[in-house]
PDB file of N, CA and C in Angstrom:
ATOM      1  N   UNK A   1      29.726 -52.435 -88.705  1.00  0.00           N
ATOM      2  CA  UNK A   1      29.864 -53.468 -87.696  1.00  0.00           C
ATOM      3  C   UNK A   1      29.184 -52.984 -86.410  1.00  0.00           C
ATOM      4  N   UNK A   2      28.508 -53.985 -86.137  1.00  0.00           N
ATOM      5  CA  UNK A   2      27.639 -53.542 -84.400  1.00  0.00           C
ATOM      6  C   UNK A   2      28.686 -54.180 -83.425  1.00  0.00           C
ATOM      7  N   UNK A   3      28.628 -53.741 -82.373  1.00  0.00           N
ATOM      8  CA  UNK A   3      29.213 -53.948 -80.995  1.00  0.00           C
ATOM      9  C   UNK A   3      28.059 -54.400 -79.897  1.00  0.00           C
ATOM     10  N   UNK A   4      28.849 -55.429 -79.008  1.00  0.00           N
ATOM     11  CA  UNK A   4      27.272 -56.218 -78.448  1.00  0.00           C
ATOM     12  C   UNK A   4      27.613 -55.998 -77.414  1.00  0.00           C
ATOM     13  N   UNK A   5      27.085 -55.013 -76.207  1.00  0.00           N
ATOM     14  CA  UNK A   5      27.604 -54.722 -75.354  1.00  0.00           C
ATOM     15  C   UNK A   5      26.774 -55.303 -74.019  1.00  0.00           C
ATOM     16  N   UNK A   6      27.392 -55.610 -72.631  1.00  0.00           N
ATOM     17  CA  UNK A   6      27.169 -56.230 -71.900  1.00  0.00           C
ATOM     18  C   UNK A   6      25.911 -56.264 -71.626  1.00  0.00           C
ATOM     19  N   UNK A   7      24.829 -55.341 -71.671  1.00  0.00           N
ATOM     20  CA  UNK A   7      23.603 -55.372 -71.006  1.00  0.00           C
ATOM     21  C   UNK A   7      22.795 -55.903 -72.596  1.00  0.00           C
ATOM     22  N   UNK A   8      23.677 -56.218 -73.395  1.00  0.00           N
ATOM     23  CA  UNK A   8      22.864 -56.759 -74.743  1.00  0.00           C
ATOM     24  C   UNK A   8      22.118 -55.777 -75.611  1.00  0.00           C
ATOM     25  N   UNK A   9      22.479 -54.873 -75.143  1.00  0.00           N
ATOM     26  CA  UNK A   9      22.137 -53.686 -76.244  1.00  0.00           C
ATOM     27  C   UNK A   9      23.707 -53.684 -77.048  1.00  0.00           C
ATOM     28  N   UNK A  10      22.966 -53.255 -78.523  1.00  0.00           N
ATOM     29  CA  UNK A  10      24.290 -52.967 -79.744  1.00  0.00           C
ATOM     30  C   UNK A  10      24.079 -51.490 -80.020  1.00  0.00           C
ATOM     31  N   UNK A  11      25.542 -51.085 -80.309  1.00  0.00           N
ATOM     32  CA  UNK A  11      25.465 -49.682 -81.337  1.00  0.00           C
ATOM     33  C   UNK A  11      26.505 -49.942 -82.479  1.00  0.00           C
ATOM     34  N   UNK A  12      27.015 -49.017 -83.036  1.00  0.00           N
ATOM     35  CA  UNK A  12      27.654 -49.340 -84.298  1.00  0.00           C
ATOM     36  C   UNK A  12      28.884 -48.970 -83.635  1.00  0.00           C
ATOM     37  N   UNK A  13      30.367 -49.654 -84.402  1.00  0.00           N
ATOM     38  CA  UNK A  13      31.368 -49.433 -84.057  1.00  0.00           C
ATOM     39  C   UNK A  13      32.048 -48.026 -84.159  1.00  0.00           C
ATOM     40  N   UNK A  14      32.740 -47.630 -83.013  1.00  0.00           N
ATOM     41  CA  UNK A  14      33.240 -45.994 -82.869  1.00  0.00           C
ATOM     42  C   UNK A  14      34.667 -46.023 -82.870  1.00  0.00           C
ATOM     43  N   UNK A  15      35.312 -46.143 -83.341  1.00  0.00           N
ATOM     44  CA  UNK A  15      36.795 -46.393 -83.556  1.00  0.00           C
ATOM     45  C   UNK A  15      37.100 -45.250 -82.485  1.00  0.00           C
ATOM     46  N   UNK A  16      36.857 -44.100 -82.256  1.00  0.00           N
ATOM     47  CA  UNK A  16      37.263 -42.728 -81.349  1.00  0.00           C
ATOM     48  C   UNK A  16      37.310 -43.071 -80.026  1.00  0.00           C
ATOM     49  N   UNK A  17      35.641 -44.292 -79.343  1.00  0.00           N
ATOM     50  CA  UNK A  17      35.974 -44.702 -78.685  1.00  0.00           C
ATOM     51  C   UNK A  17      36.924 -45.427 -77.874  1.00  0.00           C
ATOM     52  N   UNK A  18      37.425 -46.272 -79.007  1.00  0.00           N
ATOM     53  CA  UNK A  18      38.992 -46.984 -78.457  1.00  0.00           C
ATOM     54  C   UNK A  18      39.996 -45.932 -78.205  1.00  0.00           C
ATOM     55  N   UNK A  19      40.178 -44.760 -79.076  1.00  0.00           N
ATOM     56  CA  UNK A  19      41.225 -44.208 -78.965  1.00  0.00           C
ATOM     57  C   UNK A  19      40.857 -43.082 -77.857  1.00  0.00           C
ATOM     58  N   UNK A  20      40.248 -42.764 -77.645  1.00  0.00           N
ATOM     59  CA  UNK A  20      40.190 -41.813 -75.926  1.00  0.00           C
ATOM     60  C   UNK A  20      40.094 -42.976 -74.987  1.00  0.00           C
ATOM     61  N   UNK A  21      40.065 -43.800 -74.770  1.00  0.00           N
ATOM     62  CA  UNK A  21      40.042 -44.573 -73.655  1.00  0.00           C
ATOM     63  C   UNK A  21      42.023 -45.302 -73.497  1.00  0.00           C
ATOM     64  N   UNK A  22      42.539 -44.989 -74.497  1.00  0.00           N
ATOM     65  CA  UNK A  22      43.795 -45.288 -74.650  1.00  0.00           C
ATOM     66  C   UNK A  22      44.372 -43.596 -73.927  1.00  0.00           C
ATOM     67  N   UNK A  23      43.853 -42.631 -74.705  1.00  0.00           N
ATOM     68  CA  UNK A  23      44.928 -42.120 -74.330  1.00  0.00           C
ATOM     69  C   UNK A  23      44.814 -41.492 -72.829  1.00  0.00           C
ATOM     70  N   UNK A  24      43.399 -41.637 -72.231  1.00  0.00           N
ATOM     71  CA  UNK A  24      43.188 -41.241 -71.153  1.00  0.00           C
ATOM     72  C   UNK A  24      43.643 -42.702 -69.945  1.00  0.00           C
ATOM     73  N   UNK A  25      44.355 -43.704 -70.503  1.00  0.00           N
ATOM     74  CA  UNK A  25      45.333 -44.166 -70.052  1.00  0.00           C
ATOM     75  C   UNK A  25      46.681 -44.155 -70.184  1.00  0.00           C
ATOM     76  N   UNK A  26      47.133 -43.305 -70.391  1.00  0.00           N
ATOM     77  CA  UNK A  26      48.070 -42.331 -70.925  1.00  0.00           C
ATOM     78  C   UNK A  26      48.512 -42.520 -71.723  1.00  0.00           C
ATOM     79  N   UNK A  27      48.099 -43.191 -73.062  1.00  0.00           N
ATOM     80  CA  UNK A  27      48.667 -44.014 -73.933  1.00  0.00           C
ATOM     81  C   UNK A  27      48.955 -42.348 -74.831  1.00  0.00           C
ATOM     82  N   UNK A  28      49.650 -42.916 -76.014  1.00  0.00           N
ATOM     83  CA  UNK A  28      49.627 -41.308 -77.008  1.00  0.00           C
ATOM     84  C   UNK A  28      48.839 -41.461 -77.876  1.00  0.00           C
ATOM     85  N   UNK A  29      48.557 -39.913 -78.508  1.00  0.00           N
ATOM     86  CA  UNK A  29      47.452 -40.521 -79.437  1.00  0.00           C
ATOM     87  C   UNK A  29      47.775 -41.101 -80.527  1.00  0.00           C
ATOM     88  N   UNK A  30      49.121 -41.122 -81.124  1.00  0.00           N
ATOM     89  CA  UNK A  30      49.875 -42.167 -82.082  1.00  0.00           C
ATOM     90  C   UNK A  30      49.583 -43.257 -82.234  1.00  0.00           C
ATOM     91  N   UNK A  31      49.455 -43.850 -80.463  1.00  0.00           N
ATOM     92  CA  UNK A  31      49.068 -45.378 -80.659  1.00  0.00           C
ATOM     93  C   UNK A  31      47.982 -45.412 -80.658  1.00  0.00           C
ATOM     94  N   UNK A  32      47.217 -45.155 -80.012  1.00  0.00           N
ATOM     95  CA  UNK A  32      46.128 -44.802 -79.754  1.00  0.00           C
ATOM     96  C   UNK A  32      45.422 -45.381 -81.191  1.00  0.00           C
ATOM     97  N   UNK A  33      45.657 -44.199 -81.919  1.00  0.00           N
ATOM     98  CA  UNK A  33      45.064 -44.093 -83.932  1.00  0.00           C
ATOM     99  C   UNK A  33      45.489 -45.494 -84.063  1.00  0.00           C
ATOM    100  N   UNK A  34      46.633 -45.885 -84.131  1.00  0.00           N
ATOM    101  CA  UNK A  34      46.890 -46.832 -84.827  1.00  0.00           C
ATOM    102  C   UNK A  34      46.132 -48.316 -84.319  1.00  0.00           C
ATOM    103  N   UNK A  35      46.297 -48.593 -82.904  1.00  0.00           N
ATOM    104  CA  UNK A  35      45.421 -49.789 -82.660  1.00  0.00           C
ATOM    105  C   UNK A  35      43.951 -49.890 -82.552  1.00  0.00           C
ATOM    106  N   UNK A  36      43.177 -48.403 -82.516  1.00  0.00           N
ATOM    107  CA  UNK A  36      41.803 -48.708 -82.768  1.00  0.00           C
ATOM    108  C   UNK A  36      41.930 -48.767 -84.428  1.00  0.00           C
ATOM    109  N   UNK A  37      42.435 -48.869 -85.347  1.00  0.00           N
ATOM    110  CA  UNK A  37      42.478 -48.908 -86.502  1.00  0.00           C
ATOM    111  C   UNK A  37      42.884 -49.984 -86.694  1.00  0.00           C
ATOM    112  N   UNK A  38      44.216 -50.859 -86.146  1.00  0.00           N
ATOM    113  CA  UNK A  38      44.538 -51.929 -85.815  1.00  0.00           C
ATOM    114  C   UNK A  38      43.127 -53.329 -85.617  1.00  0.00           C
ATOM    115  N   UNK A  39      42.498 -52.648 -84.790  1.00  0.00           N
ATOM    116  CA  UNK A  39      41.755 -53.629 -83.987  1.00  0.00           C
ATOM    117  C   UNK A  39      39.820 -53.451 -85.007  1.00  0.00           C
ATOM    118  N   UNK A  40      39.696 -52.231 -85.282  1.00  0.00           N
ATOM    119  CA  UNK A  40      38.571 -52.412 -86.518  1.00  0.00           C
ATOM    120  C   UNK A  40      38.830 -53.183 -87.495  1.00  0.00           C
ATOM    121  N   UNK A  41      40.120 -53.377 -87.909  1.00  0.00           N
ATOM    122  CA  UNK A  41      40.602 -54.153 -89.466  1.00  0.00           C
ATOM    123  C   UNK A  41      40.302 -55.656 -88.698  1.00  0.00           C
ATOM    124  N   UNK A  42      40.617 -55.879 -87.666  1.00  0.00           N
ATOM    125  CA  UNK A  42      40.750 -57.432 -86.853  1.00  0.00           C
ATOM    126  C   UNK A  42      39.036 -57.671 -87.228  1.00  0.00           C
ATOM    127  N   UNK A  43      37.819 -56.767 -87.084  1.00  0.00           N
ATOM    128  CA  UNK A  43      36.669 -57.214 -86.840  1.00  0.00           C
ATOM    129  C   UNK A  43      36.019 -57.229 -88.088  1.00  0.00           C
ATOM    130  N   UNK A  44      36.859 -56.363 -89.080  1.00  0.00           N
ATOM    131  CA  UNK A  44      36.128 -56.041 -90.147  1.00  0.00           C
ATOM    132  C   UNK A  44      34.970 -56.597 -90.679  1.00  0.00           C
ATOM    133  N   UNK A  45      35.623 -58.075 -90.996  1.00  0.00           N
ATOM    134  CA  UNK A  45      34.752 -58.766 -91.709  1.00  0.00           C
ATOM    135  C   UNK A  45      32.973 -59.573 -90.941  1.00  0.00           C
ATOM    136  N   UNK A  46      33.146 -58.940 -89.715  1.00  0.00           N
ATOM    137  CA  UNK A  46      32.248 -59.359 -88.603  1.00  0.00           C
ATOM    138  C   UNK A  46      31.016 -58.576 -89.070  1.00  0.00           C
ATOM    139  N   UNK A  47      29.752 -59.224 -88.857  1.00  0.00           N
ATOM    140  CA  UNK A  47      28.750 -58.729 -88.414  1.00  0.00           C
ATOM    141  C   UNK A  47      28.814 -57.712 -87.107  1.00  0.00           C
ATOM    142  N   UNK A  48      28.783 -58.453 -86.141  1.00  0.00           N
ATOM    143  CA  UNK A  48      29.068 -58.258 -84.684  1.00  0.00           C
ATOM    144  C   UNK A  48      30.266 -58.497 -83.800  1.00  0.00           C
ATOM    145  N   UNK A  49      30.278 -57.454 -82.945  1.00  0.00           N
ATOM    146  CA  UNK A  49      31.536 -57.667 -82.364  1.00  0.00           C
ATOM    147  C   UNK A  49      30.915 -57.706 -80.891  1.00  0.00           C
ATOM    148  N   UNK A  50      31.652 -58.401 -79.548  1.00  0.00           N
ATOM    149  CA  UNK A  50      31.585 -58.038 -78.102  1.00  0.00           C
ATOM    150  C   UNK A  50      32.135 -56.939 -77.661  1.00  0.00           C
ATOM    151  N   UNK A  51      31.787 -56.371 -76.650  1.00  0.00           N
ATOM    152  CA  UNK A  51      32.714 -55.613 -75.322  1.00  0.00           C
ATOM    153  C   UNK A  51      34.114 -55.788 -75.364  1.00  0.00           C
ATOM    154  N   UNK A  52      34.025 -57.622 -74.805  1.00  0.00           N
ATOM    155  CA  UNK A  52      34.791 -57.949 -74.389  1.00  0.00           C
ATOM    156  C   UNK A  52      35.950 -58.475 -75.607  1.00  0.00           C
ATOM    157  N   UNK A  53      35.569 -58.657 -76.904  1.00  0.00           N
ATOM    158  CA  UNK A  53      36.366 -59.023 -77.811  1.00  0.00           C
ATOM    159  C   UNK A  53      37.157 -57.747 -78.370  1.00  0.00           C
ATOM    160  N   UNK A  54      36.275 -56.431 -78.142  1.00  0.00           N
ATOM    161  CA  UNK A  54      37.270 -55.411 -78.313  1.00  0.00           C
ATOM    162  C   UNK A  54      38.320 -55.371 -77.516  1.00  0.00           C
ATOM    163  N   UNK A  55      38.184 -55.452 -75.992  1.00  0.00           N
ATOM    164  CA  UNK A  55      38.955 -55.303 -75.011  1.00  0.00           C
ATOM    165  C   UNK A  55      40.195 -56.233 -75.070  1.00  0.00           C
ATOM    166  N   UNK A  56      39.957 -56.942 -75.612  1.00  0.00           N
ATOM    167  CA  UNK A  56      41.111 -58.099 -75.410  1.00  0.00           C
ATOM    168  C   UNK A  56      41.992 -57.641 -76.574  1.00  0.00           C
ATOM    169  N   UNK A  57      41.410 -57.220 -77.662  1.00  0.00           N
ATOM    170  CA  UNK A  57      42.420 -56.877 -78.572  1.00  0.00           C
ATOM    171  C   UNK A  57      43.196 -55.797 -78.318  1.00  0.00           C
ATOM    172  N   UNK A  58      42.326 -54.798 -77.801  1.00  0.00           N
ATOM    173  CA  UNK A  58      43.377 -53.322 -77.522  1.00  0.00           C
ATOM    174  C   UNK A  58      44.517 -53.953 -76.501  1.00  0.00           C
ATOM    175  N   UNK A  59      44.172 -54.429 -75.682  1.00  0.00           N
ATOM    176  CA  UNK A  59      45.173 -54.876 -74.499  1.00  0.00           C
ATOM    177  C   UNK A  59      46.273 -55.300 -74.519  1.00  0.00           C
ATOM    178  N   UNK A  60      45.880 -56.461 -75.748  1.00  0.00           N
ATOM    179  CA  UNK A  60      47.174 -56.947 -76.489  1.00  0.00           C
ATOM    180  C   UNK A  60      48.031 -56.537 -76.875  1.00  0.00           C
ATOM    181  N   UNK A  61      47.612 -55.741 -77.762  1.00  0.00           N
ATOM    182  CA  UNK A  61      48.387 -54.709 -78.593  1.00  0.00           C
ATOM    183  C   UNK A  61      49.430 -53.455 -77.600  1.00  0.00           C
ATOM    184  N   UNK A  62      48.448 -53.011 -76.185  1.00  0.00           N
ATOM    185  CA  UNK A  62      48.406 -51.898 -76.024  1.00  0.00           C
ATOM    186  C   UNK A  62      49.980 -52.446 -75.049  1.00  0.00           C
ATOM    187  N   UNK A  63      49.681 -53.971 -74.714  1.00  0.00           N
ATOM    188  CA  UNK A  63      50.676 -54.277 -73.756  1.00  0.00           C
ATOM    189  C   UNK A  63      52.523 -54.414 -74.606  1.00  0.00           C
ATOM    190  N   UNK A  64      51.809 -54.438 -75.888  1.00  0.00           N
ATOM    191  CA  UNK A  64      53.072 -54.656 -76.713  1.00  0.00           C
ATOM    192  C   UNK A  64      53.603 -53.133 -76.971  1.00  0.00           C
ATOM    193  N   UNK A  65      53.030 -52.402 -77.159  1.00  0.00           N
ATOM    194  CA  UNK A  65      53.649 -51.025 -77.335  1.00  0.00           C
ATOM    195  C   UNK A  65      53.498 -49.799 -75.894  1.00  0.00           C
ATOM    196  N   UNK A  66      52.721 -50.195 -74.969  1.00  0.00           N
ATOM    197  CA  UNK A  66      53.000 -48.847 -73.940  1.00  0.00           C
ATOM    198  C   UNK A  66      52.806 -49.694 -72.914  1.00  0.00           C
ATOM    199  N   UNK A  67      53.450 -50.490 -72.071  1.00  0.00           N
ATOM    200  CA  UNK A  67      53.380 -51.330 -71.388  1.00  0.00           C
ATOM    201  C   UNK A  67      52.979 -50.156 -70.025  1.00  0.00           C
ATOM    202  N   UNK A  68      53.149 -49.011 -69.840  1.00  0.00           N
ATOM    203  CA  UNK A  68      52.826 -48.614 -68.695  1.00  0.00           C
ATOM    204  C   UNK A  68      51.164 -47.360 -69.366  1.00  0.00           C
ATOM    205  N   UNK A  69      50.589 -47.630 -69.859  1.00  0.00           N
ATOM    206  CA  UNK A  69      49.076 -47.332 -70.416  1.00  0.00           C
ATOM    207  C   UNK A  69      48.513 -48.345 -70.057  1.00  0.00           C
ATOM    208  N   UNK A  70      49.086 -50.193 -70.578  1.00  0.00           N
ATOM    209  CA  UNK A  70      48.415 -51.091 -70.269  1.00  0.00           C
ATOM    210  C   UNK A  70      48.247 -51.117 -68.987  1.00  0.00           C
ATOM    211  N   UNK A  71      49.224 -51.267 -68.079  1.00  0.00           N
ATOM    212  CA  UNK A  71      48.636 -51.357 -66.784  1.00  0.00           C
ATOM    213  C   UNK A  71      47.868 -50.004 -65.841  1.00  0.00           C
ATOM    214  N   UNK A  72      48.078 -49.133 -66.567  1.00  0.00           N
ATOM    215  CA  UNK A  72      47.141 -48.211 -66.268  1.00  0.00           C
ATOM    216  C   UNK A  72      45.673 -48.527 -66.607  1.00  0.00           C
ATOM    217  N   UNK A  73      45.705 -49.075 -67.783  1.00  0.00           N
ATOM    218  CA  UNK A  73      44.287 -49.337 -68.256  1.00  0.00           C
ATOM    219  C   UNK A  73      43.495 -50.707 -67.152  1.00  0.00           C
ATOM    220  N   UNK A  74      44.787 -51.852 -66.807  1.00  0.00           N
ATOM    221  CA  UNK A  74      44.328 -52.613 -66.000  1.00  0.00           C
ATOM    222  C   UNK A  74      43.756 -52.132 -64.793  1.00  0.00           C
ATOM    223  N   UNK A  75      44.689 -51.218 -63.859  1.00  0.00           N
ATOM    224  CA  UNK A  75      44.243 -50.659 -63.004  1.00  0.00           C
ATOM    225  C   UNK A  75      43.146 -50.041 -62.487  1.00  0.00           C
ATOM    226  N   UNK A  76      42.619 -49.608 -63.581  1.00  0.00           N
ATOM    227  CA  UNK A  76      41.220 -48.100 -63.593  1.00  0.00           C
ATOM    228  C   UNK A  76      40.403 -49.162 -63.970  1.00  0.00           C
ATOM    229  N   UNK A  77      40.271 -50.532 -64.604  1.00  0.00           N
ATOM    230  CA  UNK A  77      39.232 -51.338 -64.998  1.00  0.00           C
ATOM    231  C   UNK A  77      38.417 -52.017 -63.793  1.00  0.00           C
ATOM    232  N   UNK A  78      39.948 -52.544 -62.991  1.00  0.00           N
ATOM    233  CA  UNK A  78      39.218 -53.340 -62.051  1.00  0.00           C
ATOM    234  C   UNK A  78      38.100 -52.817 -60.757  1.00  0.00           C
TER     235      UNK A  78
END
């Protein structure tokens, strides 16, 4: 699966990526594993994925299980 990232360049999907960007919002790496794994199975069947369609999924998720990572993650985004 490619990832279509804002300036319209693609690379291939990095599942590791999701999960250091979780836990360096202090998420653990428990969850971490589990929702970038979570959120690859969501795209699987995709050709292509967005930026922004990754983002929305981790968030979701991330707000349902570490509610204080999520807003960490909100915080450092804006």
């Amino acid at each position: 699966m490619k990832v279509r990232k804002k300036n319209g360049s693609e690379e291939e999907f990095i599942r590791e990526k999701i999960v250091v960007a979780i836990v360096k919002a202090g998420g653990s790496l428990e969850n971490a594993r589990a929702i970038a794994k979570e959120v690859e199975n969501t795209f699987a069947a995709r050709d292509a994925v967005t930026t922004e369609e990754i983002k929305r999924e981790v968030l979701n998720r991330l707000k349902d299980r570490d509610v204080k990572a999520y807003q960490s993650w909100l915080s450092y985004k804006k």
